[in-house]
C-alpha atoms as a PDB file:
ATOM      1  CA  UNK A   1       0.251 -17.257 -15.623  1.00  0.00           C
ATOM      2  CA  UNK A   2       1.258 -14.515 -17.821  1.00  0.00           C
ATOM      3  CA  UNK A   3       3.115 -11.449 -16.087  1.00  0.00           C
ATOM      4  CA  UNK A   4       1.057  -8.794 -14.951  1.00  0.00           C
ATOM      5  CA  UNK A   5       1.998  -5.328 -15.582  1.00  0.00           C
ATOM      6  CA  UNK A   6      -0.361  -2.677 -14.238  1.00  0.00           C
ATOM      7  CA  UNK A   7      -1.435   0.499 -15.537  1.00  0.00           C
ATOM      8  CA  UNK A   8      -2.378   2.575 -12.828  1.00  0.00           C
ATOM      9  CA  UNK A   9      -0.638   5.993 -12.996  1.00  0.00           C
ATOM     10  CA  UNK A  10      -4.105   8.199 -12.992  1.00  0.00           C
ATOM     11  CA  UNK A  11      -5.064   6.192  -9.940  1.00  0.00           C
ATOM     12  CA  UNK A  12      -1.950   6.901  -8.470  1.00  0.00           C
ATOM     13  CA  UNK A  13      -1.395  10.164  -8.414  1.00  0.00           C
ATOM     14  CA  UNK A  14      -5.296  10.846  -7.470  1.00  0.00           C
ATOM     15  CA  UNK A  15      -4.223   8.663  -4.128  1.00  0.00           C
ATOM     16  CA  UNK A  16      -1.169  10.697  -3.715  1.00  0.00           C
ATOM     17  CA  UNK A  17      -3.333  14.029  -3.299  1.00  0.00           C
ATOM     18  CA  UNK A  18      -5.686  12.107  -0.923  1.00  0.00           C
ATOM     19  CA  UNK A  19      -2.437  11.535   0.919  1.00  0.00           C
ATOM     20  CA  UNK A  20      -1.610  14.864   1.287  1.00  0.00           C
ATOM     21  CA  UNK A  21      -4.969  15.805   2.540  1.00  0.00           C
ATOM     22  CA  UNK A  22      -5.227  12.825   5.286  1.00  0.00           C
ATOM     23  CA  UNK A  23      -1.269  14.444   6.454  1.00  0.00           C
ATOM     24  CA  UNK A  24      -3.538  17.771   7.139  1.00  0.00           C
ATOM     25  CA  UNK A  25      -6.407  16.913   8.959  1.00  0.00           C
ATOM     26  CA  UNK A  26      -5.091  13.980  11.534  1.00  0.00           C
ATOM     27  CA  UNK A  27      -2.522  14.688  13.941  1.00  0.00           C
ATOM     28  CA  UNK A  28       1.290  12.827  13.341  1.00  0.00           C
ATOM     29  CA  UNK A  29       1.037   8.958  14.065  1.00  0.00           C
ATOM     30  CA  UNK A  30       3.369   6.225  15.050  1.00  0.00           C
ATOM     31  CA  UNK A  31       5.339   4.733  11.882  1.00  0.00           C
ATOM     32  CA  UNK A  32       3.520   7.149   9.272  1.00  0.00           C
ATOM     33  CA  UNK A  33       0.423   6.094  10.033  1.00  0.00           C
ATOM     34  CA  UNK A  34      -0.649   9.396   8.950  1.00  0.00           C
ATOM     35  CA  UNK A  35       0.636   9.184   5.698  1.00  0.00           C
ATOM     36  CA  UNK A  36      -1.040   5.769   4.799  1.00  0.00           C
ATOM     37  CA  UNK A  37      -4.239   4.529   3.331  1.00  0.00           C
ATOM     38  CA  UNK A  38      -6.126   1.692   3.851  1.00  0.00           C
ATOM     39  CA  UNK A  39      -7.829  -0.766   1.267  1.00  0.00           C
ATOM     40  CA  UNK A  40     -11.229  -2.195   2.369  1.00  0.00           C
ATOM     41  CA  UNK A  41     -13.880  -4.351   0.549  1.00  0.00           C
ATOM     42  CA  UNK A  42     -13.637  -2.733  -3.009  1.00  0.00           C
ATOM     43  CA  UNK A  43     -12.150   1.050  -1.447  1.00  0.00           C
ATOM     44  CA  UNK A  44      -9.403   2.405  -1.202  1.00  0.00           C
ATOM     45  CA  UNK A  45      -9.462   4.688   2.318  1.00  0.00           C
ATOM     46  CA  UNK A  46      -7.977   7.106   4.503  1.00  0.00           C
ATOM     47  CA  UNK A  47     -10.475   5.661   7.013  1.00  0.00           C
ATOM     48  CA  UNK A  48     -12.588   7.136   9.331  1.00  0.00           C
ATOM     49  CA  UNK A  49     -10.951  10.734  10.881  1.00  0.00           C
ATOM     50  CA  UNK A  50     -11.131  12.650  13.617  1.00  0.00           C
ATOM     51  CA  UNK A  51     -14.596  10.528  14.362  1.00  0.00           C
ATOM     52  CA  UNK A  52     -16.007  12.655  11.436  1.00  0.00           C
ATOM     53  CA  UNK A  53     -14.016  12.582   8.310  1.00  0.00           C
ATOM     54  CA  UNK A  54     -13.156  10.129   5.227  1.00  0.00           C
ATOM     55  CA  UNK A  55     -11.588  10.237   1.747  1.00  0.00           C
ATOM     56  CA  UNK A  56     -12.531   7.148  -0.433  1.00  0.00           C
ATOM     57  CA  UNK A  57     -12.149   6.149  -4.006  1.00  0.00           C
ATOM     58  CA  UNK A  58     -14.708   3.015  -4.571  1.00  0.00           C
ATOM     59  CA  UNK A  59     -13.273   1.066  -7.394  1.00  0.00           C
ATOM     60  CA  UNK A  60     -16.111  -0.512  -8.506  1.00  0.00           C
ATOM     61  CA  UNK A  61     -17.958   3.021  -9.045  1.00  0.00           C
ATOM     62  CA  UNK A  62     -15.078   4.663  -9.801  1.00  0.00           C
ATOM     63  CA  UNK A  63     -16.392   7.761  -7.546  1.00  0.00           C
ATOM     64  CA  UNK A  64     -14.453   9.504  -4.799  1.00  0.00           C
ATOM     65  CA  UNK A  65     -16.290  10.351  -1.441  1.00  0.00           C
ATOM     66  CA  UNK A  66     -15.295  13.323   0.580  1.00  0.00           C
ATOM     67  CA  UNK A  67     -17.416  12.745   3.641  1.00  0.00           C
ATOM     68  CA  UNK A  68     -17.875  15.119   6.481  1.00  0.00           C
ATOM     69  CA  UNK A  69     -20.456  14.934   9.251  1.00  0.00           C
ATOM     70  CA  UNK A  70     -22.807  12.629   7.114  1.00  0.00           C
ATOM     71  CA  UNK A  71     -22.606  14.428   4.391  1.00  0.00           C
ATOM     72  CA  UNK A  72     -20.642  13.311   1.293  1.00  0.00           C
ATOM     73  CA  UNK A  73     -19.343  15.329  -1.946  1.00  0.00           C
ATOM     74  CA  UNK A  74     -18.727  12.845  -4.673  1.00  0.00           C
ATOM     75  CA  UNK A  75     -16.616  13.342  -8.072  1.00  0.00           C
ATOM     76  CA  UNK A  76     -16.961  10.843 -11.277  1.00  0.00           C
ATOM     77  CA  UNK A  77     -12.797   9.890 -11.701  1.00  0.00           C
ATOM     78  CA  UNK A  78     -13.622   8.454 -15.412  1.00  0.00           C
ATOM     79  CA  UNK A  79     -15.928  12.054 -16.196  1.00  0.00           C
ATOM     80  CA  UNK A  80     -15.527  14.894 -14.384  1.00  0.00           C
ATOM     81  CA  UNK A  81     -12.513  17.489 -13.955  1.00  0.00           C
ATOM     82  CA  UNK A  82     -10.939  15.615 -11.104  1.00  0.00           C
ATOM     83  CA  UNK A  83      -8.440  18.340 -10.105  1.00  0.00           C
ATOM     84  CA  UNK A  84     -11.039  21.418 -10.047  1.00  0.00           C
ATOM     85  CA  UNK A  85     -13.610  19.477  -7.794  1.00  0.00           C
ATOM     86  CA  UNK A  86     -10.707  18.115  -5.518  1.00  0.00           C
ATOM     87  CA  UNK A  87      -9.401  21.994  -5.145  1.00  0.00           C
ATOM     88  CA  UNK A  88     -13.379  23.160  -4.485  1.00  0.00           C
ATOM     89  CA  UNK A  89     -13.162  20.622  -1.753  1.00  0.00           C
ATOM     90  CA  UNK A  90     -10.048  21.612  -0.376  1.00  0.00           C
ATOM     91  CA  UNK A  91     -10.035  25.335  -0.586  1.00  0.00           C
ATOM     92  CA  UNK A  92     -13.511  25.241   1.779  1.00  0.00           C
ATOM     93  CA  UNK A  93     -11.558  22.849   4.707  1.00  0.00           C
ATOM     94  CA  UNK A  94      -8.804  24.727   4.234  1.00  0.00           C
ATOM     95  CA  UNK A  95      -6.381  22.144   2.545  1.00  0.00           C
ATOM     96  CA  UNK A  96      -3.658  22.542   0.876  1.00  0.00           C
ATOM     97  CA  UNK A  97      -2.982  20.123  -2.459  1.00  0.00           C
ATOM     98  CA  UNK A  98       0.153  20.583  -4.442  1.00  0.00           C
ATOM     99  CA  UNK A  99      -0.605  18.099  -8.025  1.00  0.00           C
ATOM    100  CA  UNK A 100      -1.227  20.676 -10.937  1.00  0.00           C
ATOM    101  CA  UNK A 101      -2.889  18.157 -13.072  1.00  0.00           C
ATOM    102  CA  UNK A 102      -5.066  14.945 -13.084  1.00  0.00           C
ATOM    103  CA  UNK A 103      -5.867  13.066 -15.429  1.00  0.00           C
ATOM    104  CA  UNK A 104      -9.318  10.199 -15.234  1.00  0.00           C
ATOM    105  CA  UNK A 105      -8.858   7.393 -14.607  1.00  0.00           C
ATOM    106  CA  UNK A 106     -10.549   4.537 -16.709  1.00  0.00           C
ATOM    107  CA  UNK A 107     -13.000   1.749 -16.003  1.00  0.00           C
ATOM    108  CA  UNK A 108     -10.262  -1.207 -17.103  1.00  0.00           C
ATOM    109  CA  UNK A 109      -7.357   0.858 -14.824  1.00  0.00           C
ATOM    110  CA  UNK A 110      -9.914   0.370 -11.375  1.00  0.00           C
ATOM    111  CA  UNK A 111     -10.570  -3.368 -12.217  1.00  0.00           C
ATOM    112  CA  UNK A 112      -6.934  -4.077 -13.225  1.00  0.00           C
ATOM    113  CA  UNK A 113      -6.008  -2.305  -9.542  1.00  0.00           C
ATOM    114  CA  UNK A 114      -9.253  -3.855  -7.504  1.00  0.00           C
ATOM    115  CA  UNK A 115      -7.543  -7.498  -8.438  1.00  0.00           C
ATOM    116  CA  UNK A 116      -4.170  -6.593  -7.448  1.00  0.00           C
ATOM    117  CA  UNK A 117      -4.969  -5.251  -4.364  1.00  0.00           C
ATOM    118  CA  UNK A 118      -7.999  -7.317  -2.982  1.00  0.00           C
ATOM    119  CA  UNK A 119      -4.968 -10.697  -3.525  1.00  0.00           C
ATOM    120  CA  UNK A 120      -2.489  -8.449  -2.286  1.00  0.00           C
ATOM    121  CA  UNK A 121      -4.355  -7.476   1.123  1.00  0.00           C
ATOM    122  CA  UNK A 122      -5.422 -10.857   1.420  1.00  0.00           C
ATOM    123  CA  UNK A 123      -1.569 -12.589   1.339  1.00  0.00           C
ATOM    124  CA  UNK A 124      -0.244  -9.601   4.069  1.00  0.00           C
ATOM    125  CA  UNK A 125      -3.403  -9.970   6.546  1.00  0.00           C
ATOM    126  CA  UNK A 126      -2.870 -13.830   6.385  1.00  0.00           C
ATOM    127  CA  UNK A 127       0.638 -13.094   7.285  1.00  0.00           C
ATOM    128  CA  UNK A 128       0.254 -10.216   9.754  1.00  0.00           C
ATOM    129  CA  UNK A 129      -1.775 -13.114  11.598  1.00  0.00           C
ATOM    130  CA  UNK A 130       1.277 -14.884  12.168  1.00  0.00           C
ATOM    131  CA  UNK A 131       3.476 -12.752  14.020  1.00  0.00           C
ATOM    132  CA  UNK A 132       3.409 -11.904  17.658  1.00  0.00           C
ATOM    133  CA  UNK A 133       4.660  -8.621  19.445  1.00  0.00           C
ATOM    134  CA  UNK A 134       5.072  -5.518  18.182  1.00  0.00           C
ATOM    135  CA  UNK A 135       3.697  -4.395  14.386  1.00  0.00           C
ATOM    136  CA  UNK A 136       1.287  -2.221  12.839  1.00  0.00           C
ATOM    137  CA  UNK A 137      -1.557  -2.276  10.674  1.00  0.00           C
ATOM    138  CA  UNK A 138      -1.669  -2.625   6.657  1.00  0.00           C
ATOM    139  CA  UNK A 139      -0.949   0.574   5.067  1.00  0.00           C
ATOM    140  CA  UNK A 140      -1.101   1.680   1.331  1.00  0.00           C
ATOM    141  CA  UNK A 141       1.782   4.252   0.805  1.00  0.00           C
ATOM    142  CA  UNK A 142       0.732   7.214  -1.203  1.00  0.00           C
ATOM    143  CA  UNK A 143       3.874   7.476  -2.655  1.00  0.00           C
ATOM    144  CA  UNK A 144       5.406   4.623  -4.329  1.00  0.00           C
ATOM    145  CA  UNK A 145       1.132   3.210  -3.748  1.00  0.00           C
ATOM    146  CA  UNK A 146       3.072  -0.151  -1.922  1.00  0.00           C
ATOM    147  CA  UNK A 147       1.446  -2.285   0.646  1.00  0.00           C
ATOM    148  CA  UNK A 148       3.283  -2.797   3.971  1.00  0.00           C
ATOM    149  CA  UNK A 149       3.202  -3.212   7.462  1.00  0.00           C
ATOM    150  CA  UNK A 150       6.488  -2.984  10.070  1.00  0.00           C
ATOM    151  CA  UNK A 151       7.532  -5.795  12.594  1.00  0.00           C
ATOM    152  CA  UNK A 152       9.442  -4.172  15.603  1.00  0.00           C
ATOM    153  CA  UNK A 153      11.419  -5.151  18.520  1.00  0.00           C
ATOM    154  CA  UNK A 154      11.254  -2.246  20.366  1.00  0.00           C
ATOM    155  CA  UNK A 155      15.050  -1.995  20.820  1.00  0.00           C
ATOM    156  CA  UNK A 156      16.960   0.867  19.110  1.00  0.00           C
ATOM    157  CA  UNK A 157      15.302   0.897  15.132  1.00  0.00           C
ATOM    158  CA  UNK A 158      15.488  -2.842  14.816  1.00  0.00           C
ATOM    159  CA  UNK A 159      12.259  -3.530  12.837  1.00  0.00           C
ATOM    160  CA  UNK A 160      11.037  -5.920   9.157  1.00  0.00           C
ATOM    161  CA  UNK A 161       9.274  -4.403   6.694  1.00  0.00           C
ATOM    162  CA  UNK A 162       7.160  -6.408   4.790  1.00  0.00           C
ATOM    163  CA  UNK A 163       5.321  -5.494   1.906  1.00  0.00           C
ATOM    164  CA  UNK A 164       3.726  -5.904  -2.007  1.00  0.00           C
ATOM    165  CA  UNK A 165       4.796  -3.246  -4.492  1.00  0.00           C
ATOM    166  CA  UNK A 166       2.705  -2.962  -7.981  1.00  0.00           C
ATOM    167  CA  UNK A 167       5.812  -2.134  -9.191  1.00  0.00           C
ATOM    168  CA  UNK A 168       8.193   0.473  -9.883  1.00  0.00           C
ATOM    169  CA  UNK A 169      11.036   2.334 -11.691  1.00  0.00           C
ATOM    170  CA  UNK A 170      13.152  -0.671 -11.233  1.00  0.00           C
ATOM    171  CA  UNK A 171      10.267  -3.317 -11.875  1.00  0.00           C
ATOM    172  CA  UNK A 172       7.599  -3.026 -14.364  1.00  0.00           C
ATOM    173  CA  UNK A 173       5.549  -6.309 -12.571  1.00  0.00           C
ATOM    174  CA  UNK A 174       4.246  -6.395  -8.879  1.00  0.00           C
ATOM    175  CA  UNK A 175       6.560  -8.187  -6.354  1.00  0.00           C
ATOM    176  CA  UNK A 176       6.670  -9.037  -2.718  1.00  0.00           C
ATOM    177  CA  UNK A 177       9.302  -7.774  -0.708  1.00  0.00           C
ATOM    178  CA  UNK A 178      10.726  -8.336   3.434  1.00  0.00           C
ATOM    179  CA  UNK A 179      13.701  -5.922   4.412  1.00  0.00           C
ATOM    180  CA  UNK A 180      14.882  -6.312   7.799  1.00  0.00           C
ATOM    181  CA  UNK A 181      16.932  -3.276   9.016  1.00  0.00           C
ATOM    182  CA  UNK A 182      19.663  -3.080   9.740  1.00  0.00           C
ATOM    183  CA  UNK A 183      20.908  -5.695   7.197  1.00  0.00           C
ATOM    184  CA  UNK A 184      23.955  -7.740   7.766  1.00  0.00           C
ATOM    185  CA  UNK A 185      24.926  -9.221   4.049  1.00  0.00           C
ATOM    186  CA  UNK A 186      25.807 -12.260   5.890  1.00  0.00           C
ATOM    187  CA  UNK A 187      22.187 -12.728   5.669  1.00  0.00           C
ATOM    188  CA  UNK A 188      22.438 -13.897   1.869  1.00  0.00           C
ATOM    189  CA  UNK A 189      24.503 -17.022   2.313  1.00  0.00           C
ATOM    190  CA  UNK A 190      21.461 -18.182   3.768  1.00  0.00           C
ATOM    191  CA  UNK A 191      19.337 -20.672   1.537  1.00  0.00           C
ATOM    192  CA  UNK A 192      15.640 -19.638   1.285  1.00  0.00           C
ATOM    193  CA  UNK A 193      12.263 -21.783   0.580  1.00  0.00           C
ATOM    194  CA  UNK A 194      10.941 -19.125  -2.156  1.00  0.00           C
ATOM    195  CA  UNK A 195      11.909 -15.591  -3.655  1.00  0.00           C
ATOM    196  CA  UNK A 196      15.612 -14.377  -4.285  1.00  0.00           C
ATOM    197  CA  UNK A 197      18.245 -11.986  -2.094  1.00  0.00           C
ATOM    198  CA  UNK A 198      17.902  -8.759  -3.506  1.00  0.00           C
ATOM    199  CA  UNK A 199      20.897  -5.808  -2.533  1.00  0.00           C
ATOM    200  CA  UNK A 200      19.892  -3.638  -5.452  1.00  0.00           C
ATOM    201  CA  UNK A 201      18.519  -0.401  -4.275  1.00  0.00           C
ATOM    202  CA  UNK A 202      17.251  -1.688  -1.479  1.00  0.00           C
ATOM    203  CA  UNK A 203      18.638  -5.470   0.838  1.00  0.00           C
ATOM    204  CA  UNK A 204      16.000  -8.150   2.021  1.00  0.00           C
ATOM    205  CA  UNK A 205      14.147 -10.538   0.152  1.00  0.00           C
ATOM    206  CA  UNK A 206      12.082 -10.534  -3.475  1.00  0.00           C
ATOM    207  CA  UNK A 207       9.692 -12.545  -4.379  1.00  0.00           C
ATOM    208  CA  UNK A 208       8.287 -12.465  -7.820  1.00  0.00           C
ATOM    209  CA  UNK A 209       4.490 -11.742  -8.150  1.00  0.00           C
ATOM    210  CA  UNK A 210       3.969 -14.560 -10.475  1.00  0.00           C
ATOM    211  CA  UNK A 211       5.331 -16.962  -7.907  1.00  0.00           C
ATOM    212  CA  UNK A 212       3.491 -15.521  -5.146  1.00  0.00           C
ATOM    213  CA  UNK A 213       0.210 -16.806  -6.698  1.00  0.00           C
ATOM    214  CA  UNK A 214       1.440 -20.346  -7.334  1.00  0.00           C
ATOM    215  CA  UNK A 215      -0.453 -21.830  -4.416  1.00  0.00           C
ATOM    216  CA  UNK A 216      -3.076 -20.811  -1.868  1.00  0.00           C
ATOM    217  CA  UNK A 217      -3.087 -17.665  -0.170  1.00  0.00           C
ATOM    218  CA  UNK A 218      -2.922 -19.595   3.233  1.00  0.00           C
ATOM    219  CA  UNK A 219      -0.106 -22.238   1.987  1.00  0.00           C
ATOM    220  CA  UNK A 220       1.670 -18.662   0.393  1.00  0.00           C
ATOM    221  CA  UNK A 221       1.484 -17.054   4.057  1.00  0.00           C
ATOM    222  CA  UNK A 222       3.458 -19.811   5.494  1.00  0.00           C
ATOM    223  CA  UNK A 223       5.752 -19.824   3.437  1.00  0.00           C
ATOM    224  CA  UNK A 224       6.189 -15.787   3.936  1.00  0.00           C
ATOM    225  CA  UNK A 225       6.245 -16.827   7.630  1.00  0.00           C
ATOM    226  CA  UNK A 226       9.858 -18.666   6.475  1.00  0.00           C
ATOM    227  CA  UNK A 227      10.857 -15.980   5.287  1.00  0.00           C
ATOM    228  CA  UNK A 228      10.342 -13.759   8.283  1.00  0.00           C
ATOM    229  CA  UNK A 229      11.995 -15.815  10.437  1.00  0.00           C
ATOM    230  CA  UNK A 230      15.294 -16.057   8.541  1.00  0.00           C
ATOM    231  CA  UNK A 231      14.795 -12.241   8.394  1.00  0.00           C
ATOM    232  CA  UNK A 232      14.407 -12.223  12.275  1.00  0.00           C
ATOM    233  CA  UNK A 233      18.304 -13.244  12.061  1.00  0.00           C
ATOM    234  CA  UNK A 234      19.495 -10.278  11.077  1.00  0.00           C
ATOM    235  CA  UNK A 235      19.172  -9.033  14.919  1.00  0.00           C
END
């Protein structure tokens, strides 16, 4: 399977100002829930807010929905003048964006992302259905535009994170990452079934995108599972 390096800054950086606007019309929530985004089906969401409110970008359409009390304002991502119609949006709620440029995005840059994500979401919620106790739900991160969800004891800020990055400054390919906090380095004498240590800008466990998709979604959540509970011995 060749390596898979995606191409997504437009995307990115439109989901970053949807971030901001989410921050400003829900209240704070519990592990930055109201920083996060949410991918569903073929969207990426803020979900529904406030009973009345949601931000979307369908990726198949390539058209972002502002919706408000059944009615929806949409704006063409590949055609129109993205930042303009997002500030004619936001000046009437009275929202605040802070981007001074955005650029379309293109019809190969959605697809490229819709794949990612849709096998992305798929491994986490396959794994999220293996652990019991305390976590949250799936979020998308504005910010570095990660998927991740948070295991927690409850006890002082002893928690995993667990998550799928499309890559970064440090990583030009997607990769699946668990970092328990706090870390004891004691933790990488330990051998593990898949993935490498990693201590490098941030401590836990790497696994490689390309060997994430080796085998099944199902047989790749157990093995994730492993992982987790090697993590779970860092407390």
């Amino acid at each position: 399977m060749p390596s898979l390096e995606l191409k997504i800054k437009n995307l990115h950086r439109i989901c970053m100002v949807i971030g901001e606007m989410k921050q400003q019309i829900v209240k704070e929530l519990p592990h930055f829930g109201h920083h996060g985004l949410y991918f569903q089906n073929d969207d990426i969401t803020t979900g529904l807010l406030n009973n009345k409110n949601e931000i979307k970008i369908n990726l198949l359409t390539g058209q972002l929905l502002y919706f408000e009390n059944e009615h929806g304002t949409f704006i063409d991502l590949e055609k129109d003048d993205v930042l303009e119609k997002l500030k004619s949006i936001t000046s009437s709620k009275n929202l605040k964006i802070s981007s001074e440029s955005l650029n379309n995005t293109t019809e190969q840059e959605l697809a490229d992302y819709r794949d990612f994500a849709k096998k992305a979401v798929q491994i986490l919620e396959l794994f999220r259905m293996n652990l019991r106790g305390n976590f949250t739900l799936i979020h998308l991160w504005p910010h570095h535009f990660d998927f991740s969800l948070e295991w927690f004891t409850g006890n002082k800020y002893e928690q995993i994170g667990t998550g799928i990055s499309p890559g970064d400054e440090g990583n030009s390919n997607p990769y699946w990452y668990m970092s328990p906090w706090p870390f004891s380095e004691k933790m990488t004498k330990i051998d593990i079934p898949i993935g490498k240590w990693n201590i490098e800008r941030w401590k836990g466990i790497k696994v490689e995108w390309d060997e994430l998709l080796q085998t099944t979604p199902k047989e790749i959540s157990k093995k994730l599972t492993e992982l987790f509970l090697i993590a779970k011995k860092s407390f």
